[in-house]
N, C-alpha and C. Protein backbone atom coordinates (compact mmCIF):
# COMPACT_ATOMS: atom_id res chain seq x y z
N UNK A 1 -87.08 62.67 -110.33
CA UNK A 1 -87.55 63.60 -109.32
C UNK A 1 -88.46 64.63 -110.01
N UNK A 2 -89.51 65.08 -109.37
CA UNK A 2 -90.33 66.07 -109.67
C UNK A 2 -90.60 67.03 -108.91
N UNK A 3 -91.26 68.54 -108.72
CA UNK A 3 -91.10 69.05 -108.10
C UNK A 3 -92.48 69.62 -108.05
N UNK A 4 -92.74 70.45 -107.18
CA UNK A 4 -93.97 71.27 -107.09
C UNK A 4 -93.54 72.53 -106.51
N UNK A 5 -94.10 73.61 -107.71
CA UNK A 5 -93.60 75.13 -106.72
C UNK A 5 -94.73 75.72 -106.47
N UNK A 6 -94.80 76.18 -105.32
CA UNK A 6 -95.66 77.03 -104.84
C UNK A 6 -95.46 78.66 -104.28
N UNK A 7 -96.16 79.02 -104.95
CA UNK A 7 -96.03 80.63 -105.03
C UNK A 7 -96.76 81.10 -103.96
N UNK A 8 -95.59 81.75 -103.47
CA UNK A 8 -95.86 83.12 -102.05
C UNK A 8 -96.57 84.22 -102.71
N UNK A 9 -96.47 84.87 -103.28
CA UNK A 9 -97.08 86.10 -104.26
C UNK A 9 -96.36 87.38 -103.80
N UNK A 10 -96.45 88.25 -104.10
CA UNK A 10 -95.61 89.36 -103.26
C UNK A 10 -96.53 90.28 -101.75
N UNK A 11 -95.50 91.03 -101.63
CA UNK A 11 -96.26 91.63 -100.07
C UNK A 11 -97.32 92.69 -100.76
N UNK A 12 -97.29 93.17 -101.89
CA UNK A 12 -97.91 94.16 -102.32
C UNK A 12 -97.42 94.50 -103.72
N UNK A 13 -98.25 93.19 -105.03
CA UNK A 13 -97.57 93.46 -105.93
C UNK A 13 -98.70 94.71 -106.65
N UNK A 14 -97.69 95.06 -107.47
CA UNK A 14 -98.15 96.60 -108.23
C UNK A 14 -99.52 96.26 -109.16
N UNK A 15 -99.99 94.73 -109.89
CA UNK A 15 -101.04 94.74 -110.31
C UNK A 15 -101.61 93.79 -109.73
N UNK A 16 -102.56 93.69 -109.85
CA UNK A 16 -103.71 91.99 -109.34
C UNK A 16 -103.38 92.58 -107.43
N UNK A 17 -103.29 93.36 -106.98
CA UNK A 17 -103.18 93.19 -105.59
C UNK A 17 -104.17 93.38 -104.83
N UNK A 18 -105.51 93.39 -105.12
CA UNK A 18 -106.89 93.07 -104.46
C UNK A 18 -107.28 91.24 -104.56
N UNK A 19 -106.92 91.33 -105.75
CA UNK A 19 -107.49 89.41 -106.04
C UNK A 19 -106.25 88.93 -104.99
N UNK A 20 -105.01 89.29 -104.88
CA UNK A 20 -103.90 88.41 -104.68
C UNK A 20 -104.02 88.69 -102.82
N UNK A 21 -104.75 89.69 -102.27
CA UNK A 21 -104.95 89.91 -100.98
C UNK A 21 -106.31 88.79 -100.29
N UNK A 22 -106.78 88.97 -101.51
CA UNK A 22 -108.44 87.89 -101.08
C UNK A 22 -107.82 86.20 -101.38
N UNK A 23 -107.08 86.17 -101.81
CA UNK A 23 -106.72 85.07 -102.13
C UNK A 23 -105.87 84.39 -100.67
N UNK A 24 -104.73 85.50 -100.72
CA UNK A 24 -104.02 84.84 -99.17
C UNK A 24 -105.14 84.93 -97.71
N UNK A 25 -106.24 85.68 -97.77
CA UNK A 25 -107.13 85.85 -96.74
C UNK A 25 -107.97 84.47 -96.50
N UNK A 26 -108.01 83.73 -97.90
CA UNK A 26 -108.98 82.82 -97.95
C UNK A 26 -107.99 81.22 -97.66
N UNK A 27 -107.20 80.93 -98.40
CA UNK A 27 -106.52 80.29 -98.45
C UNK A 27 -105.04 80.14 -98.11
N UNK A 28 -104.67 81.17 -97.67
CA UNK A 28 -103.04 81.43 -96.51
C UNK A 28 -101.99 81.41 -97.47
N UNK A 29 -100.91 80.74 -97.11
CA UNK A 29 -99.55 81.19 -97.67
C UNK A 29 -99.55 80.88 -98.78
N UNK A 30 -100.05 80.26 -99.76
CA UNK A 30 -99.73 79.76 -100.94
C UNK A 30 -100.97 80.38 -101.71
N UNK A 31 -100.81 81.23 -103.26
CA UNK A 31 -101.69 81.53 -104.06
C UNK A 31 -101.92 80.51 -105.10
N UNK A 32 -100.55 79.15 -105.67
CA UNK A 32 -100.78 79.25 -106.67
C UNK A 32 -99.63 78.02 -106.72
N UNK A 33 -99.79 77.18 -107.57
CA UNK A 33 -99.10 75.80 -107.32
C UNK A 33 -98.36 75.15 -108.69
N UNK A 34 -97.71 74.76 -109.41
CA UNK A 34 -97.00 74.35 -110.41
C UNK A 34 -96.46 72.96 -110.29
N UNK A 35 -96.69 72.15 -110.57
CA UNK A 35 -95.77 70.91 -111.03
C UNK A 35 -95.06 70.50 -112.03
N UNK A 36 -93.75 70.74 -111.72
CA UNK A 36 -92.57 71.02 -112.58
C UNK A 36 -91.87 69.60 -113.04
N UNK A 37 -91.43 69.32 -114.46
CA UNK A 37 -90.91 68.08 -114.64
C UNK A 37 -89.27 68.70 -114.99
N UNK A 38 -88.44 67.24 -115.36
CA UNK A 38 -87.36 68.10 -115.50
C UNK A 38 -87.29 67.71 -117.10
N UNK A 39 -86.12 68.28 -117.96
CA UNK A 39 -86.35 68.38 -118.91
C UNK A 39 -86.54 67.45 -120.16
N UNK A 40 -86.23 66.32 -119.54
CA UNK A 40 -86.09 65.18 -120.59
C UNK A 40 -86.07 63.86 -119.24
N UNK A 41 -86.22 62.37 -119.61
CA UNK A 41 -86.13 61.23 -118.71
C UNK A 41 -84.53 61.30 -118.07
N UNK A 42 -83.36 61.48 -119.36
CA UNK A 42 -82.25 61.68 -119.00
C UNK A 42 -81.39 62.67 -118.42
N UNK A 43 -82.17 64.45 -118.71
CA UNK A 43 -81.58 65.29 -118.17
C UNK A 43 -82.35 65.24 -117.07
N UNK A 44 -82.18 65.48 -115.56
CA UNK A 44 -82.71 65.44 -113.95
C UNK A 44 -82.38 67.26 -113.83
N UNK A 45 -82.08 67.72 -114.58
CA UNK A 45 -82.32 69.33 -114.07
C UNK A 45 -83.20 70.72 -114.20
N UNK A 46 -83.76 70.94 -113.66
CA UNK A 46 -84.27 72.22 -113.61
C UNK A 46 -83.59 73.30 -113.92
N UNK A 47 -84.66 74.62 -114.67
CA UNK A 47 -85.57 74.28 -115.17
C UNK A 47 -86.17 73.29 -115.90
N UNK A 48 -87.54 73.18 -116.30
CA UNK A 48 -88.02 72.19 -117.21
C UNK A 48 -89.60 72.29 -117.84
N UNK A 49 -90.00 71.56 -117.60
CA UNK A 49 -91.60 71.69 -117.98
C UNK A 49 -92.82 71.64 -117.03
N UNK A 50 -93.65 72.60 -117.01
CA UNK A 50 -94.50 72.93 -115.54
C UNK A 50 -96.00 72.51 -116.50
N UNK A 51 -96.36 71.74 -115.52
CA UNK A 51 -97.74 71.40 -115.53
C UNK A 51 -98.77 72.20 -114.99
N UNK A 52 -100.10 72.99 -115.11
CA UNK A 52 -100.56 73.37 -113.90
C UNK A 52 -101.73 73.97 -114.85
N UNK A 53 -102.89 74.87 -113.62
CA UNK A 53 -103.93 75.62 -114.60
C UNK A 53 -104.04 77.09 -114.19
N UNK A 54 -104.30 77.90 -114.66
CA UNK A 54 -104.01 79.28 -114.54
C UNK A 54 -105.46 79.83 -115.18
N UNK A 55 -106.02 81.04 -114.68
CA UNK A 55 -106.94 81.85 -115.55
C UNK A 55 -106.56 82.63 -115.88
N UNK A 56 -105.68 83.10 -115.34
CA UNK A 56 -105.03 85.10 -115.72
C UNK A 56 -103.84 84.72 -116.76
N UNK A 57 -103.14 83.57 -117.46
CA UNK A 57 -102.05 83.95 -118.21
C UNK A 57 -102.21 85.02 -118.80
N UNK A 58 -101.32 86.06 -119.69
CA UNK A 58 -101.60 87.13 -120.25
C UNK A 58 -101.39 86.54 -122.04
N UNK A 59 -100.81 84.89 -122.18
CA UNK A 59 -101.00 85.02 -123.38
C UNK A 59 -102.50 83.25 -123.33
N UNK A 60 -103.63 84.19 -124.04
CA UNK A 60 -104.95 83.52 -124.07
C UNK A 60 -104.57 82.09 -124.45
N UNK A 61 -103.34 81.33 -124.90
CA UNK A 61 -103.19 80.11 -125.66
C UNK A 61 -103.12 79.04 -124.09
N UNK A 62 -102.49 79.82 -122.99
CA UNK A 62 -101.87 79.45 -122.04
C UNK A 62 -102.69 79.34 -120.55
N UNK A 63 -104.04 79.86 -120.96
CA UNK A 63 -105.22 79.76 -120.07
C UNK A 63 -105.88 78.31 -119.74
N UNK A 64 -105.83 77.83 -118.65
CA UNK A 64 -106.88 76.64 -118.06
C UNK A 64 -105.52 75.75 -117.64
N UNK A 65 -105.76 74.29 -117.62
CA UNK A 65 -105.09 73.48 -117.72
C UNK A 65 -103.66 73.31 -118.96
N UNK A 66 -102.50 73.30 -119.06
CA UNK A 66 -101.40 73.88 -119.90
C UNK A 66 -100.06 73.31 -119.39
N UNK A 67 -99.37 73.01 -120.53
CA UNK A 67 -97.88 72.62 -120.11
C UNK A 67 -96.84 74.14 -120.67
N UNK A 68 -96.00 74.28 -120.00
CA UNK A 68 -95.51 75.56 -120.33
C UNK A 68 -93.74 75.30 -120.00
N UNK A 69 -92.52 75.86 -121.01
CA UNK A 69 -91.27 75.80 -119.95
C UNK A 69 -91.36 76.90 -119.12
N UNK A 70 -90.47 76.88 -118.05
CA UNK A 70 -91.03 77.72 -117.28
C UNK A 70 -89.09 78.08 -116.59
N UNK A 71 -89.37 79.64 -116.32
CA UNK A 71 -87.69 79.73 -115.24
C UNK A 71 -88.44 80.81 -114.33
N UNK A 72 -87.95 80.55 -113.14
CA UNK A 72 -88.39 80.95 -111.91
C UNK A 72 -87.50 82.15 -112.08
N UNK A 73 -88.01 83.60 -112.73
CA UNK A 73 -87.04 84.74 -112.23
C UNK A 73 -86.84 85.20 -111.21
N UNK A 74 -87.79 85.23 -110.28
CA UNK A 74 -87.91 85.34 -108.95
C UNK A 74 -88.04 84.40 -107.96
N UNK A 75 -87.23 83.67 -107.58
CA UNK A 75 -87.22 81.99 -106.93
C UNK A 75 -87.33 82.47 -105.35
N UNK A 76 -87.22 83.59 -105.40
CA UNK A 76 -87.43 83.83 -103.78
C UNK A 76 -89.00 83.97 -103.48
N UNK A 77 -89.77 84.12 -104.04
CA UNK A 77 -91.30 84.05 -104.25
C UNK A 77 -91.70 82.82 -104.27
N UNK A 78 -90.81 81.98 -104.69
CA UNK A 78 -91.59 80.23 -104.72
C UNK A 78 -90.68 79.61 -103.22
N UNK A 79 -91.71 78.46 -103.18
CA UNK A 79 -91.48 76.87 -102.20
C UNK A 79 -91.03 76.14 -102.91
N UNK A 80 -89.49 75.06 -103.27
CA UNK A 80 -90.01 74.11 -104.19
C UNK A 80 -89.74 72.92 -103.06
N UNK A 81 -90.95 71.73 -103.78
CA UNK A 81 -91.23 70.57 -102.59
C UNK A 81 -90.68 69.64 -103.60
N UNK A 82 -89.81 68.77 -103.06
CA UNK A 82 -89.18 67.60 -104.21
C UNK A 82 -89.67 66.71 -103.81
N UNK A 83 -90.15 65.87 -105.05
CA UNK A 83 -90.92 64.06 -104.38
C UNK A 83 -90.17 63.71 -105.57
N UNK A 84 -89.13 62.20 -104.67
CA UNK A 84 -88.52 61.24 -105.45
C UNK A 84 -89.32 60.65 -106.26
N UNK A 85 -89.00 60.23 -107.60
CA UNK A 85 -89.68 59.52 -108.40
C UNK A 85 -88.56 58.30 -109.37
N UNK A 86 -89.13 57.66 -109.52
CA UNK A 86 -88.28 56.73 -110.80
C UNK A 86 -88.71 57.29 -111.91
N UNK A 87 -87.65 57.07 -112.76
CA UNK A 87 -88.09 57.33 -114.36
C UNK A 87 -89.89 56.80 -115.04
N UNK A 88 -89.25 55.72 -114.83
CA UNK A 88 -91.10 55.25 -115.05
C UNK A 88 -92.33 56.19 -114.90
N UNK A 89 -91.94 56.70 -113.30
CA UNK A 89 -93.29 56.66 -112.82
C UNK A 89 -93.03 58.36 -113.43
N UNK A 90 -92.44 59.05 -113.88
CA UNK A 90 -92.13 60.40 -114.46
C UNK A 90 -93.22 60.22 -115.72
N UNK A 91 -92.61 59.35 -116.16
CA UNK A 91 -93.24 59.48 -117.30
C UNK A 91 -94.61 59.20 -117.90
N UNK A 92 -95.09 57.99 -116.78
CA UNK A 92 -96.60 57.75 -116.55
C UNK A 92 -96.89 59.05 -116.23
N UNK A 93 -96.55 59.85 -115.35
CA UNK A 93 -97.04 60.97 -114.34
C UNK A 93 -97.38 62.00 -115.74
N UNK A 94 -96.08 62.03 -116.32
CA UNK A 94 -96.76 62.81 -118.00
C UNK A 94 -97.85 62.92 -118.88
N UNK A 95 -97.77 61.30 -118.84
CA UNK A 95 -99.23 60.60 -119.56
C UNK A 95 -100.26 60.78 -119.10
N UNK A 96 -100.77 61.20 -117.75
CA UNK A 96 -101.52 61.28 -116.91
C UNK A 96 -101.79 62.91 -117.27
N UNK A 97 -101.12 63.76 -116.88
CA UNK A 97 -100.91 65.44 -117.28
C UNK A 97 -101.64 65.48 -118.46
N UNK A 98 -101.21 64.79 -119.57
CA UNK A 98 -101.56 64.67 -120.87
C UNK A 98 -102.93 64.62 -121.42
N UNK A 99 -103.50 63.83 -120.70
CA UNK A 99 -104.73 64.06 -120.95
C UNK A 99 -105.72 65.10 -120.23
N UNK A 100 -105.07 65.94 -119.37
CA UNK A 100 -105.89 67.09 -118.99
C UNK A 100 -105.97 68.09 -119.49
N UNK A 101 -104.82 68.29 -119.97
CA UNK A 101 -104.17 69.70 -121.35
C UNK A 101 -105.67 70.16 -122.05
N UNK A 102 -105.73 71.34 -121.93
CA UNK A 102 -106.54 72.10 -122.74
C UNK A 102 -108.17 72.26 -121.53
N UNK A 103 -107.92 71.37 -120.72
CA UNK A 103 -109.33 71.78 -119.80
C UNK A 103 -109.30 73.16 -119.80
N UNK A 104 -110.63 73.74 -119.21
CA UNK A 104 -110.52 75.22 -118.40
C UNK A 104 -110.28 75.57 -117.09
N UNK A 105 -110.07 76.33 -116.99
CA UNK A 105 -109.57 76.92 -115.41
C UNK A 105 -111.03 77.28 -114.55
N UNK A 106 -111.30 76.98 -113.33
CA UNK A 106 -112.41 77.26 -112.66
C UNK A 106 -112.37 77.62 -111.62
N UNK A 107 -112.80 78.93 -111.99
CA UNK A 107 -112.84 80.09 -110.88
C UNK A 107 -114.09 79.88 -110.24
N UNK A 108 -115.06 79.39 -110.53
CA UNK A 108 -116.22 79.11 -109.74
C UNK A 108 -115.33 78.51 -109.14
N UNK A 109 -115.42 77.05 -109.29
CA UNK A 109 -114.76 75.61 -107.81
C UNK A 109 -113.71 76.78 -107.52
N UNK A 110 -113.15 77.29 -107.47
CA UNK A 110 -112.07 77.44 -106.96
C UNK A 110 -112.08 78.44 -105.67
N UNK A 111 -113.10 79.68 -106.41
CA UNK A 111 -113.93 80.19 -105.52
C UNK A 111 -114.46 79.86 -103.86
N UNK A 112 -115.26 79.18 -104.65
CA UNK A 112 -116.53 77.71 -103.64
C UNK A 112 -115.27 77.17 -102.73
N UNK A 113 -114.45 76.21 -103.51
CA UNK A 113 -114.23 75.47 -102.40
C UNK A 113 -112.61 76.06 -101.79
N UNK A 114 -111.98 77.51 -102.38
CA UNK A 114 -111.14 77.45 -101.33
C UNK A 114 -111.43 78.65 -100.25
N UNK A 115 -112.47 79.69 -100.63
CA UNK A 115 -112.69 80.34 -100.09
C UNK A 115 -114.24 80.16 -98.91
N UNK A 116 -115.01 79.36 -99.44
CA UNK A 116 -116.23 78.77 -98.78
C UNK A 116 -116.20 77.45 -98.18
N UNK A 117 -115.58 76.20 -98.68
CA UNK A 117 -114.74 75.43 -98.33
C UNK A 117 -116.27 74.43 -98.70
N UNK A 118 -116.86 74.59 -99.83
CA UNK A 118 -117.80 74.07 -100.51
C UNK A 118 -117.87 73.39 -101.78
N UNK A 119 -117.90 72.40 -102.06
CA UNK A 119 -117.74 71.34 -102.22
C UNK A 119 -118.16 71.50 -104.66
N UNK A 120 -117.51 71.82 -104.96
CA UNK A 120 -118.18 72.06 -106.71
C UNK A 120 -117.97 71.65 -107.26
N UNK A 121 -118.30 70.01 -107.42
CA UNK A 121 -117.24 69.17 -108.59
C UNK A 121 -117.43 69.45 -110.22
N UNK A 122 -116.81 70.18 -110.60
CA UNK A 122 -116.63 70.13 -112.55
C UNK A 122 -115.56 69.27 -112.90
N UNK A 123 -115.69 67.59 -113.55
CA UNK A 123 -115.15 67.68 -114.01
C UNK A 123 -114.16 68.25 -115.51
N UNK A 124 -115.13 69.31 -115.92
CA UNK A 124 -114.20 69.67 -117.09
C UNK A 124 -113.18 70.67 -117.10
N UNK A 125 -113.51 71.84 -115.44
CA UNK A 125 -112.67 72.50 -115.17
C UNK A 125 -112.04 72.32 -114.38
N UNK A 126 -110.44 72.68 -113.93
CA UNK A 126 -109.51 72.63 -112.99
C UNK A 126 -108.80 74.06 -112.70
N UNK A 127 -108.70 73.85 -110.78
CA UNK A 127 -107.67 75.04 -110.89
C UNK A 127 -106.14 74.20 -110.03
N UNK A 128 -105.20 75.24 -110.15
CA UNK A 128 -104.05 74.69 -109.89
C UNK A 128 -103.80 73.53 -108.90
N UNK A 129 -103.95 73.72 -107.56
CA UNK A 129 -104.03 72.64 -106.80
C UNK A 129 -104.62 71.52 -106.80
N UNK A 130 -105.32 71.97 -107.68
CA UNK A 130 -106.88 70.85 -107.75
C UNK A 130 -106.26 69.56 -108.97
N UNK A 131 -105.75 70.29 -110.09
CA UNK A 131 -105.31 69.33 -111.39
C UNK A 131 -103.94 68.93 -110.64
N UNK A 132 -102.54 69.27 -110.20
CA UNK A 132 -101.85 68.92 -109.21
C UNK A 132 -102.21 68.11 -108.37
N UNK A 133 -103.11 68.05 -107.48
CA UNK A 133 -103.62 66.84 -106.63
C UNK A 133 -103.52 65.30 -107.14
N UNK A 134 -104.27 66.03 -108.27
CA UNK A 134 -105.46 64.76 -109.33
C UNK A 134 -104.53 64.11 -109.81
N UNK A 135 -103.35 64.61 -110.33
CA UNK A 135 -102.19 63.78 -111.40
C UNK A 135 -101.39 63.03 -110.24
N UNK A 136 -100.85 63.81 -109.09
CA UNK A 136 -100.17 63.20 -108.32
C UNK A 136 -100.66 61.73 -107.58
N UNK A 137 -102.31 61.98 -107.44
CA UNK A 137 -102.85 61.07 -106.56
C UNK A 137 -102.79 59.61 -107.23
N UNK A 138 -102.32 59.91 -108.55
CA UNK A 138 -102.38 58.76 -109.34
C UNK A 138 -100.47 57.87 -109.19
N UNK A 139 -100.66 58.28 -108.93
CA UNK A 139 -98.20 58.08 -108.94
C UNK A 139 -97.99 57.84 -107.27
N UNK A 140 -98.14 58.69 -106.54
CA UNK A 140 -97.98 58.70 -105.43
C UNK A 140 -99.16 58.80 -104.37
N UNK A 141 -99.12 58.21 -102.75
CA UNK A 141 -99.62 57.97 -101.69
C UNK A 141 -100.43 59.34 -101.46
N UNK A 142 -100.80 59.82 -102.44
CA UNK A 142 -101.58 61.17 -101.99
C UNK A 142 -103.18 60.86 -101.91
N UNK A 143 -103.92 60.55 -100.77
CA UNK A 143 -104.89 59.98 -100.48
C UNK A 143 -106.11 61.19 -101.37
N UNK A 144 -106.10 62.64 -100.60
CA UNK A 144 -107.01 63.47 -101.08
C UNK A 144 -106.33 64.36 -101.87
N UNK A 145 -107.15 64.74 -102.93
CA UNK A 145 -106.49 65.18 -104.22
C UNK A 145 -107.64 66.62 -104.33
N UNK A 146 -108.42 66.94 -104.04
CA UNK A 146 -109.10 68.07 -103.49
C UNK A 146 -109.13 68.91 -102.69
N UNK A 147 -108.00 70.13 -103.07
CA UNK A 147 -106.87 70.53 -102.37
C UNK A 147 -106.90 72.25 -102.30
N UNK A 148 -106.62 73.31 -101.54
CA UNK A 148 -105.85 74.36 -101.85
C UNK A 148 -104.60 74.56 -101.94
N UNK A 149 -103.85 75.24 -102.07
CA UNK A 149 -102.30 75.05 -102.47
C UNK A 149 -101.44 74.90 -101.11
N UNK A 150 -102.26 75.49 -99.68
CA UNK A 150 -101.21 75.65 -98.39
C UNK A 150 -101.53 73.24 -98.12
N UNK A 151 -103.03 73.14 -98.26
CA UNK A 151 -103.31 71.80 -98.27
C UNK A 151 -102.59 70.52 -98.62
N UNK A 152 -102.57 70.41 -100.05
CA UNK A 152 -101.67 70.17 -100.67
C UNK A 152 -100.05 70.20 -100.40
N UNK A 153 -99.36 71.64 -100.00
CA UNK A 153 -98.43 71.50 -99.47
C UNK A 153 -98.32 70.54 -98.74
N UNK A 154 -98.65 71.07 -97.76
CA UNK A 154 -99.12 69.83 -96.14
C UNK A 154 -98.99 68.86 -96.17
N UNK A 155 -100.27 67.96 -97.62
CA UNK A 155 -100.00 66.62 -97.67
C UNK A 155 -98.77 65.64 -98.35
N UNK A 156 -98.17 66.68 -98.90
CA UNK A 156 -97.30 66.70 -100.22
C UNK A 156 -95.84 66.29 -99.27
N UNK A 157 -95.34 67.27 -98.28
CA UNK A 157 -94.70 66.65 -96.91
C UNK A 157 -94.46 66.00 -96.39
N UNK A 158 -96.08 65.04 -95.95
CA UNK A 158 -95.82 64.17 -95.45
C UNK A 158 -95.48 62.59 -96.41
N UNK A 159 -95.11 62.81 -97.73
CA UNK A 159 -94.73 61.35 -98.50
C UNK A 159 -93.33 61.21 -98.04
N UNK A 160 -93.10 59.79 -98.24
CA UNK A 160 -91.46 59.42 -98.06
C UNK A 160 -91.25 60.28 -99.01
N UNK A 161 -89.27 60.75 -98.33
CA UNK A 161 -88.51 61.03 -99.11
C UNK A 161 -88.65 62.75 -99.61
N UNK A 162 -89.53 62.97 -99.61
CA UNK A 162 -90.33 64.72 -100.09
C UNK A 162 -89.39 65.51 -99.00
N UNK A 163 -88.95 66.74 -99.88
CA UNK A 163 -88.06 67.39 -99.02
C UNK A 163 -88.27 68.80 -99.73
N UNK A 164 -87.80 69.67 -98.95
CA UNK A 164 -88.30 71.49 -99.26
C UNK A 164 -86.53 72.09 -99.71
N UNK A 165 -86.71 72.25 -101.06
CA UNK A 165 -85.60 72.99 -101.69
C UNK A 165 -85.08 73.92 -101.97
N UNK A 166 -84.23 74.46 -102.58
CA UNK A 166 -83.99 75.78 -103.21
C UNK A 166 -84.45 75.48 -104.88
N UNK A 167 -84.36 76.58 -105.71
CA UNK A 167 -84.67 76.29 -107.09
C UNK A 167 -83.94 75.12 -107.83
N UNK A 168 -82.18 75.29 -107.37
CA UNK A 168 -81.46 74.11 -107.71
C UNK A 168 -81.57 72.75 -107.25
N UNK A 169 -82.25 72.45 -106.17
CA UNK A 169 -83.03 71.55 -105.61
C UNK A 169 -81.97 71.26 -104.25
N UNK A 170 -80.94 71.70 -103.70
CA UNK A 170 -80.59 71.64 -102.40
C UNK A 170 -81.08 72.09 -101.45
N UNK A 171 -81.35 71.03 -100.72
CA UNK A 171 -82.31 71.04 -99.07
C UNK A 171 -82.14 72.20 -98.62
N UNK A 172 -83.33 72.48 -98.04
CA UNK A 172 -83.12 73.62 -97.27
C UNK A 172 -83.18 73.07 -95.71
């Protein structure tokens, strides 16, 4: 099983709260998207290892495309969406991640197409939804992989089996 969290952002957080207001204006409930593995083929629990691309990390190693462990201190701020997987396809899904590691993050496309809804293909940069799409579309029935994060949600839903969790992964 794998997961995808998607970040609500706060109602009015104390820094970034102009970018994080233009952001929900442009693109709605979701700022910001993560695809989470769990920690090993044999351990199935969360936390674990988050896939995704970021521009703002605060440490510069952790900017663009990046694998990171990750613990949700605030889990009431995230969505998590569970899509069944077999071991296999986990681990292809890795291999796949793997070779995106180290891209840059693109705030142009990201710009363009979630706020203008215009079209900027780089492949050398990715932003969150966008590298999320791309890995998934390869494993699973995810037709369009050129995504904002509420998008994505959406399509992410409708696969067999995909269900909306708590952090521990019981249905909500």
């Amino acid at each position: 099983m794998v997961r995808l969290a998607f970040h609500k952002g706060r109602k009015f957080p104390k820094r970034g709260w102009l970018l994080s207001g233009i952001i929900k204006m442009f693109i709605g409930r979701f700022s910001h998207v993560e695809l989470n593995f769990p920690m090993s083929d044999t351990e199935m629990g969360f936390p674990g290892l988050s896939f995704s691309s970021r521009g703002s990390e605060r440490r510069r190693e952790l900017r663009g495309v990046h694998w990171k462990r990750i613990k949700y201190s605030h889990p009431d701020r995230w969505v998590f969406a569970y899509i069944p997987m077999t071991t296999s396809k986990i681990g292809y899904l890795r291999l796949i991640c793997n070779k995106f590691i180290g891209k840059k993050y693109d705030v142009l496309g990201a710009v363009v197409w979630c706020g203008l809804r215009l079209r900027a293909e780089r492949k050398s940069k990715w932003w969150c939804s966008e590298i999320c799409g791309r890995v998934l579309c390869r494993v699973v029935d995810l037709v369009v992989w050129k995504l904002d994060p509420l998008q994505l949600y959406n399509s992410v839903l409708q696969l067999d089996g995909c269900y909306i969790g708590d952090e521990n992964g019981k249905r909500l």
